[in-house]
N, C-alpha and C. Protein backbone atom coordinates (compact mmCIF):
# COMPACT_ATOMS: atom_id res chain seq x y z
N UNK A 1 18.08 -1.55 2.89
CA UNK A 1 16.89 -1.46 2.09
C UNK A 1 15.71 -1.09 3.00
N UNK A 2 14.96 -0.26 2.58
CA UNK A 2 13.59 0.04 3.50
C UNK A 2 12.86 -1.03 3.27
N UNK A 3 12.18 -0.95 4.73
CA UNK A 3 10.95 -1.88 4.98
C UNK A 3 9.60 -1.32 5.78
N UNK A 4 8.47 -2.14 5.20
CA UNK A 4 7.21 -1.51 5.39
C UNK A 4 6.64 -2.50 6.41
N UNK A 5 6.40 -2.30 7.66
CA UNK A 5 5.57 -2.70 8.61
C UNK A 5 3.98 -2.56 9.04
N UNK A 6 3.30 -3.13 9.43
CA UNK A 6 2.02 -3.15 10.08
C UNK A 6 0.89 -2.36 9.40
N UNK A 7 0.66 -2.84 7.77
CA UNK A 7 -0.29 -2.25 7.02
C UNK A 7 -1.58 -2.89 7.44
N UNK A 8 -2.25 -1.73 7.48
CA UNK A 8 -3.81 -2.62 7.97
C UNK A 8 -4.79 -1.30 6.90
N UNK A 9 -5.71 -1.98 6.67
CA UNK A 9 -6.65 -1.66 5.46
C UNK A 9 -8.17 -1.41 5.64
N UNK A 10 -8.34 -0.63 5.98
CA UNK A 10 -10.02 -0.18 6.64
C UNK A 10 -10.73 0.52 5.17
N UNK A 11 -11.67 0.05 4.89
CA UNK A 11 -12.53 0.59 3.79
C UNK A 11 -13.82 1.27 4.11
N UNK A 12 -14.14 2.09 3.77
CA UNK A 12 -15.73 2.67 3.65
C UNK A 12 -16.20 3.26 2.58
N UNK A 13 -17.48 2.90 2.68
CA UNK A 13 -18.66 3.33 1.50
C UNK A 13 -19.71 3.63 1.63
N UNK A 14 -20.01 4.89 0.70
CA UNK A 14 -20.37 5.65 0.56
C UNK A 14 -21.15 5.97 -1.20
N UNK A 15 -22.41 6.30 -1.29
CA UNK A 15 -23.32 6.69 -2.93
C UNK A 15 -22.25 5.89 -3.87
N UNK A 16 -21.89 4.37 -3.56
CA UNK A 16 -21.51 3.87 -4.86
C UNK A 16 -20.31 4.16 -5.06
N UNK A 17 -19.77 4.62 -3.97
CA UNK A 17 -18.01 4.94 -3.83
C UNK A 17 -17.35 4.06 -2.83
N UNK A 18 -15.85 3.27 -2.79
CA UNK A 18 -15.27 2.89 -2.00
C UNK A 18 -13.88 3.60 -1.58
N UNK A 19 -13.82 4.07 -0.66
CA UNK A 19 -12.86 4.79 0.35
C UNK A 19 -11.84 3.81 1.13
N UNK A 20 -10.43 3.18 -0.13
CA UNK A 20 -9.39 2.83 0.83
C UNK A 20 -8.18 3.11 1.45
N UNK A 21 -8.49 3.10 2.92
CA UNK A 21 -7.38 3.84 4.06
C UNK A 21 -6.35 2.50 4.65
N UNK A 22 -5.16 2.88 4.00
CA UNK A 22 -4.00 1.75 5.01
C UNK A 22 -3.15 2.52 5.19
N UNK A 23 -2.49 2.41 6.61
CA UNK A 23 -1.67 3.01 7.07
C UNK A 23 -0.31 2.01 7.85
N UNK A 24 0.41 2.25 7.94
CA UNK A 24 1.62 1.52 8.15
C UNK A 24 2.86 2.25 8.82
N UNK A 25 3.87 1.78 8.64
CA UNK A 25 5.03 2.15 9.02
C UNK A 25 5.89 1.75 8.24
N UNK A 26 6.97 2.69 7.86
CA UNK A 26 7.88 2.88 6.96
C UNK A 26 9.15 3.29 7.65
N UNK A 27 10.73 1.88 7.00
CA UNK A 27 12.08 2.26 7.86
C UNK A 27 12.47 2.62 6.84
N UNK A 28 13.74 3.40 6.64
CA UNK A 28 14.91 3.76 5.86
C UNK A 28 15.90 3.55 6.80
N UNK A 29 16.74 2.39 6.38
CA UNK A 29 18.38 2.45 7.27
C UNK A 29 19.28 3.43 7.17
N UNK A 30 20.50 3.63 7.50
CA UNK A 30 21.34 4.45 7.90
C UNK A 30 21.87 4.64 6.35
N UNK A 31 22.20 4.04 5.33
CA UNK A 31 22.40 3.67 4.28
C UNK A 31 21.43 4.19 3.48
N UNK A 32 20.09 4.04 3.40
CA UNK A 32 19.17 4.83 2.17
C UNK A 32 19.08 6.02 2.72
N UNK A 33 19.63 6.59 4.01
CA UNK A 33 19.75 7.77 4.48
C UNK A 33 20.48 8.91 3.63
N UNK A 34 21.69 7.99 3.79
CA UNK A 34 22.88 8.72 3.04
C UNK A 34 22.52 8.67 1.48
N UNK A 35 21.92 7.66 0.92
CA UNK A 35 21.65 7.72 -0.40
C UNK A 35 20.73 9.01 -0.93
N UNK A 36 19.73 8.96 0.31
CA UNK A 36 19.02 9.80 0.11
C UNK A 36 19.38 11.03 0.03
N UNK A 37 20.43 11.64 0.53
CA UNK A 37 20.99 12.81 0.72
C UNK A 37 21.98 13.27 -0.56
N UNK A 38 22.19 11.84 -1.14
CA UNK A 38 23.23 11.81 -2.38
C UNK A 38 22.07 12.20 -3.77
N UNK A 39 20.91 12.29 -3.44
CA UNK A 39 19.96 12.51 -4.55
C UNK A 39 18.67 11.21 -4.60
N UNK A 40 19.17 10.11 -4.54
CA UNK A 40 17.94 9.14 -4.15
C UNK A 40 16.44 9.72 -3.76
N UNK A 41 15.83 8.81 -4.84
CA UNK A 41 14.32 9.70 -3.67
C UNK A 41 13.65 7.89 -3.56
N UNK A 42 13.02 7.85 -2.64
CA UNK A 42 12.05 6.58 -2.34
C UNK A 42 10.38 6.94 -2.54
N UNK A 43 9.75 6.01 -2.95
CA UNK A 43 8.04 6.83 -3.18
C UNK A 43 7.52 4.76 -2.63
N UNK A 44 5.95 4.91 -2.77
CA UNK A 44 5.56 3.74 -2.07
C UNK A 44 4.53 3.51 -3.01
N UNK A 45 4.74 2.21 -3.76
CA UNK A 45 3.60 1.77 -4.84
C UNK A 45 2.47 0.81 -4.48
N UNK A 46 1.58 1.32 -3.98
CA UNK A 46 0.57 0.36 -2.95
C UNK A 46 -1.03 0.37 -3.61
N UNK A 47 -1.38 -1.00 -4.15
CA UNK A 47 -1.86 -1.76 -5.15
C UNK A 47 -2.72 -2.50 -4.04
N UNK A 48 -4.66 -2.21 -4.82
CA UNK A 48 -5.30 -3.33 -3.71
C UNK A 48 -5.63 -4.71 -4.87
N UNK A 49 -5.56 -5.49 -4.17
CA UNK A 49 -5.58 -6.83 -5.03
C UNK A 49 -7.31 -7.39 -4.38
N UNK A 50 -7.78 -8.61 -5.18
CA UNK A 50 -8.73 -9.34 -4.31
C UNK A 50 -8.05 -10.29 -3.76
N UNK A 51 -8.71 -11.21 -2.76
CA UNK A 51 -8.18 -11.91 -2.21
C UNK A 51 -9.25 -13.20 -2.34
N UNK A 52 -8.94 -14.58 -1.98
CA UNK A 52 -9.46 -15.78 -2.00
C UNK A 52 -8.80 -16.61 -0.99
N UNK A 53 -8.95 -17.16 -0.17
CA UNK A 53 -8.38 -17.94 0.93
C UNK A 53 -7.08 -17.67 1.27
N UNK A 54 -6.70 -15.86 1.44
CA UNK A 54 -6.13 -15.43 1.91
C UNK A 54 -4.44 -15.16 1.19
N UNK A 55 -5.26 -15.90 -0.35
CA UNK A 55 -3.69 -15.61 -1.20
C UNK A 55 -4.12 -14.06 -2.00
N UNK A 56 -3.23 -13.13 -2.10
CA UNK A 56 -2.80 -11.81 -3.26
C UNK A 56 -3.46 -12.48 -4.63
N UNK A 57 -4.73 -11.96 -5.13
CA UNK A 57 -5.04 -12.23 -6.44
C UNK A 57 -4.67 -11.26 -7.22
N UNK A 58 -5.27 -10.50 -8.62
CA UNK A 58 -5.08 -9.91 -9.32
C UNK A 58 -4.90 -8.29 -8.47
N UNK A 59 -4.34 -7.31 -9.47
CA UNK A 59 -4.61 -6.12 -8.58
C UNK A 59 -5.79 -5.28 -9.56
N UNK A 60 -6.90 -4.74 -8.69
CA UNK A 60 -7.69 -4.02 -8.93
C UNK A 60 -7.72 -2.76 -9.19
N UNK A 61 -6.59 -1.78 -8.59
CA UNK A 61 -6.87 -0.34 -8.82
C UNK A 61 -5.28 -0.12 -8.31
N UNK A 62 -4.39 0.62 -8.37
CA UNK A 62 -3.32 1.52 -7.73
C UNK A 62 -3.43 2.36 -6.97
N UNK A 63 -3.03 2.85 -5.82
CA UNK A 63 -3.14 4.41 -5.33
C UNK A 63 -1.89 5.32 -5.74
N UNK A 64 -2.28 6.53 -5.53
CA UNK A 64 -1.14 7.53 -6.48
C UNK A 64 0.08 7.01 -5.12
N UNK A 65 1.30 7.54 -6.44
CA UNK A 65 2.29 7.22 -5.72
C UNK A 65 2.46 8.37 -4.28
N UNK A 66 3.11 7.40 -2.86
CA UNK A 66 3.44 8.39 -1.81
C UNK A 66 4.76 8.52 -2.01
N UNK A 67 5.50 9.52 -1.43
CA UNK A 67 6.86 9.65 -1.73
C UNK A 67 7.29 9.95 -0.21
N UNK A 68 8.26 9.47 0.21
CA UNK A 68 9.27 9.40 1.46
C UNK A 68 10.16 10.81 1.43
N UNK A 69 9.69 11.41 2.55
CA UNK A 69 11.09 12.71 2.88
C UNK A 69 12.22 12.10 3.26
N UNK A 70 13.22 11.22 3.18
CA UNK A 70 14.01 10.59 3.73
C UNK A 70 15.42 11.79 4.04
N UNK A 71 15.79 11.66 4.75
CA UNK A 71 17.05 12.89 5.51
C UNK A 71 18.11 12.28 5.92
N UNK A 72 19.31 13.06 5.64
CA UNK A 72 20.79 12.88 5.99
C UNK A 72 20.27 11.94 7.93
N UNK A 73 20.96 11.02 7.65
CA UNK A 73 21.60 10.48 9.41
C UNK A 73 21.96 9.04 9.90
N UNK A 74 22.75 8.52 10.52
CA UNK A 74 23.36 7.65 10.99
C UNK A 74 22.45 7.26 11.78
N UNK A 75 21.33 6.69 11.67
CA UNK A 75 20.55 5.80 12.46
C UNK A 75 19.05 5.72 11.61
N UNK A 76 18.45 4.60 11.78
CA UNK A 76 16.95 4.26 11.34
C UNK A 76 16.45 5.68 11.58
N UNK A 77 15.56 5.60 10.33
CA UNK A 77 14.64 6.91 10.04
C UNK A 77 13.36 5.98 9.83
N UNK A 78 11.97 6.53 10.97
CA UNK A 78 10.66 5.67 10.75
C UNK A 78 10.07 6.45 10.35
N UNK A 79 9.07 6.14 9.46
CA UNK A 79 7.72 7.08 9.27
C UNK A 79 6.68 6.51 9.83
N UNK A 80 6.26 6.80 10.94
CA UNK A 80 4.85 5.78 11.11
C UNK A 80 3.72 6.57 11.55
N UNK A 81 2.92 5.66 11.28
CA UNK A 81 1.09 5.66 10.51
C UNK A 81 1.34 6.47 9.71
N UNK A 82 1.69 6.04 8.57
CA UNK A 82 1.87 6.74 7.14
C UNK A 82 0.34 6.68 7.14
N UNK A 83 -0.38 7.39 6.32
CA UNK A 83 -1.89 6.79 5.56
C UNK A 83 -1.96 7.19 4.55
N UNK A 84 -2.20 6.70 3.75
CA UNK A 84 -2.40 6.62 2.04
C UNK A 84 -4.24 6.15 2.08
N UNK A 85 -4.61 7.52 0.80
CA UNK A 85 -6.10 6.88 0.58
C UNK A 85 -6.36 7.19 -0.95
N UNK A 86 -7.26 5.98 -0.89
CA UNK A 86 -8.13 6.06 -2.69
C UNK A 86 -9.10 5.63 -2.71
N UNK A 87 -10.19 6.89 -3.20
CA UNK A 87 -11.35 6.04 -3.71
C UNK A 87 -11.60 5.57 -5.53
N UNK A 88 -12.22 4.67 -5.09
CA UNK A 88 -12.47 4.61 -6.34
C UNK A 88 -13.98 3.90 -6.59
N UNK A 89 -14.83 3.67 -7.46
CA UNK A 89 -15.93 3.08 -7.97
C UNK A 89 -16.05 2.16 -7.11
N UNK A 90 -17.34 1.41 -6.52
CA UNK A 90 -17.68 0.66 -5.84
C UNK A 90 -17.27 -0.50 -7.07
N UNK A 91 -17.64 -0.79 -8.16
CA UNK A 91 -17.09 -1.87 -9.09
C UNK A 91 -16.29 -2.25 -9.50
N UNK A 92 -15.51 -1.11 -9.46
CA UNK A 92 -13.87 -1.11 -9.98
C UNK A 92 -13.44 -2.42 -8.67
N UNK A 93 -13.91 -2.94 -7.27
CA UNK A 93 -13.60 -3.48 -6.46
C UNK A 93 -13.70 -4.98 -6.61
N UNK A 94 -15.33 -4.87 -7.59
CA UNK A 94 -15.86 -6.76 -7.66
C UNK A 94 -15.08 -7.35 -8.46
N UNK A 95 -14.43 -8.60 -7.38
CA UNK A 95 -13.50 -9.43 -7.63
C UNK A 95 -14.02 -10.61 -7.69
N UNK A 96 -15.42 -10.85 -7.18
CA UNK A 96 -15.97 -12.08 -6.92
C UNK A 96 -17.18 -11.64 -8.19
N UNK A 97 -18.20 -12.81 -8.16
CA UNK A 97 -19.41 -12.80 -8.56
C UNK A 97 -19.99 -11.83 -8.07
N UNK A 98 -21.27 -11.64 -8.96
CA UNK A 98 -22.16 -10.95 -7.93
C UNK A 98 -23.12 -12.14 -7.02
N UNK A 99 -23.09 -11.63 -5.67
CA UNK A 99 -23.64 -12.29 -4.01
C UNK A 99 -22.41 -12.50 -3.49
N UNK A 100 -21.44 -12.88 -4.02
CA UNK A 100 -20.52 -13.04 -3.50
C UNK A 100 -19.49 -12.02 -2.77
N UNK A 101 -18.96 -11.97 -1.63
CA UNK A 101 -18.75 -10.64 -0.58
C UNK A 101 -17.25 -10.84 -1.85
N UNK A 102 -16.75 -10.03 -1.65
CA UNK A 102 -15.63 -9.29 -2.06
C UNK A 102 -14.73 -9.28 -1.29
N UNK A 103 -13.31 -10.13 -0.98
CA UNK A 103 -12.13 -9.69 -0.34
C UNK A 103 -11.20 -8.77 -0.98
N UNK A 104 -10.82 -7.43 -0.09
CA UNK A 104 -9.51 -6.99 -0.41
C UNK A 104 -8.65 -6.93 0.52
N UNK A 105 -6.93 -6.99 -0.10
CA UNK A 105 -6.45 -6.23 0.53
C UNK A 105 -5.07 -5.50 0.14
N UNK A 106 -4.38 -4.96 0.42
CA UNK A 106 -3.54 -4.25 -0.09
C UNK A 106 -1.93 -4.55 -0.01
N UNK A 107 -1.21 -4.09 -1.09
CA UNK A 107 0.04 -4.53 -1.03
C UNK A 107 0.88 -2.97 -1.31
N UNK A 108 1.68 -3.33 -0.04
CA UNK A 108 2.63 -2.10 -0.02
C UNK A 108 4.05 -2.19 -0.28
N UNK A 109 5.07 -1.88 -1.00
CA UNK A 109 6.64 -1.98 -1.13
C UNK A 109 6.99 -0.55 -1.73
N UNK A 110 8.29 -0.13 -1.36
CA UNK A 110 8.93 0.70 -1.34
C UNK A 110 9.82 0.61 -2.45
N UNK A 111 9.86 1.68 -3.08
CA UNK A 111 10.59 1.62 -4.38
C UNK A 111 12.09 2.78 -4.65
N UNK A 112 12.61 2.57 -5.26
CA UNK A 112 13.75 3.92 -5.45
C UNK A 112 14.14 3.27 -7.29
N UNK A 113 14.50 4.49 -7.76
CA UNK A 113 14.77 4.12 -9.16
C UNK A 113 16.18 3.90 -9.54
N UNK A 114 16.87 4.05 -8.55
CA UNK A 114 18.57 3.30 -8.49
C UNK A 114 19.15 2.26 -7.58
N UNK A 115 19.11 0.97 -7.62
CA UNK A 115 19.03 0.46 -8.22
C UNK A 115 17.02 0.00 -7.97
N UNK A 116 17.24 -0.53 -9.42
CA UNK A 116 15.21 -0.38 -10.15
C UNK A 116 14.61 -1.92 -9.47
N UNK A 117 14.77 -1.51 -8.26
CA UNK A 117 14.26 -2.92 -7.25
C UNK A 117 13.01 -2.34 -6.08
N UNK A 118 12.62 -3.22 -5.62
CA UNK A 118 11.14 -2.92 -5.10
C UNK A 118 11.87 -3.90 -3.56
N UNK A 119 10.85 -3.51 -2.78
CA UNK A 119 11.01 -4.25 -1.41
C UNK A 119 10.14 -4.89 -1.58
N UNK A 120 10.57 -6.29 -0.26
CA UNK A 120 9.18 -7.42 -0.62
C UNK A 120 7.87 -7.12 -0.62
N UNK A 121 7.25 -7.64 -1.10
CA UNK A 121 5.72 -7.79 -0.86
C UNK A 121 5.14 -7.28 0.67
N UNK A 122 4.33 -6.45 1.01
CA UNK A 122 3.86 -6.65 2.58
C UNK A 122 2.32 -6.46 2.65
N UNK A 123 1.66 -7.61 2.73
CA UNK A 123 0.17 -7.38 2.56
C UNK A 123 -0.23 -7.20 3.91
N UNK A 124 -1.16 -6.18 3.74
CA UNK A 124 -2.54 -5.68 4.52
C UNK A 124 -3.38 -6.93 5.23
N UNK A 125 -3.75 -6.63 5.99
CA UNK A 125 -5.10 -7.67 6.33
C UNK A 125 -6.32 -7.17 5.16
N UNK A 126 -7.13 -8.43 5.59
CA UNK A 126 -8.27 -8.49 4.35
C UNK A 126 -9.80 -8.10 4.95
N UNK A 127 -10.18 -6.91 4.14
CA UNK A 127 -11.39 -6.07 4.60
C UNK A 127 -12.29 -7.07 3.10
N UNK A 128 -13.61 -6.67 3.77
CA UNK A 128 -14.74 -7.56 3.47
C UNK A 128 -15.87 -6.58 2.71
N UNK A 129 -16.34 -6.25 1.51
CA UNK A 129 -17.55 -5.60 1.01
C UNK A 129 -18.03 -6.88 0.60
N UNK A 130 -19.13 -6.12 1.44
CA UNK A 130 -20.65 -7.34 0.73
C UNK A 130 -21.68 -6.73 0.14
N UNK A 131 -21.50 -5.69 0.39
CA UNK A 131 -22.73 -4.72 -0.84
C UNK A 131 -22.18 -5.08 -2.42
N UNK A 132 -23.29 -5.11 -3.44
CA UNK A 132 -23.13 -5.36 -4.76
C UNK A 132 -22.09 -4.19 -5.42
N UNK A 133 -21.31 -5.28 -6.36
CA UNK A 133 -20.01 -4.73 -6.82
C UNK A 133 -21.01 -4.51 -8.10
């Protein structure tokens, strides 16, 4: 099963826009290799949530799906510093009150539609807006 490593989540803003960049690393074993070659495709469904004392709250926005070139071969296939970005509305973000700073951060897992299972959870570290949502 693929697994997603070392997502980290850097945001910027900009006229009332928020710009989010996480980048990571992505395995496929020797096994979704071959699957992959059998027709399998893998894509990456990565969802920013708010956060509150460091637990995954609701999710706020989606980014479009990324999709994995995965290739015929007998050994780990990495993708790394994948980067995936989305902006979206500076409001679409407020998770808190208003004064209250805003935690996000992002959740990344790897998906394939045979069998219709997701990889665990792998959250991002948690970026901080304190400008009004």
């Amino acid at each position: 099963m693929p697994s997603i490593t070392n997502p980290n989540l850097t945001l910027s803003e900009s006229e009332g826009q928020v710009t989010l960049r996480v980048e990571y690393d992505a395995t496929f074993t020797a096994i979704d290799r071959h699957l992959a070659a059998l027709g399998l495709n893998f894509h990456a469904h990565t969802t920013a949530h708010g956060s509150d004392g460091g637990i995954k709250g609701s999710t706020l926005t989606e980014f479009p799906r990324h999709r994995f070139e995965v290739t015929e071969g007998d050994t780990d296939q990495v993708f790394r510093n994948v980067v995936e970005r989305h902006t979206v509305a500076r409001s679409v973000l407020g998770e808190d009150p208003v004064g209250d700073a805003d935690e996000i951060m992002v959740n990344v897992r790897v998906h394939s539609p045979l069998p219709p299972i997701f990889t665990d959870d792998e959250l991002s570290d948690i970026e901080v807006l304190t400008s009004a949502g």
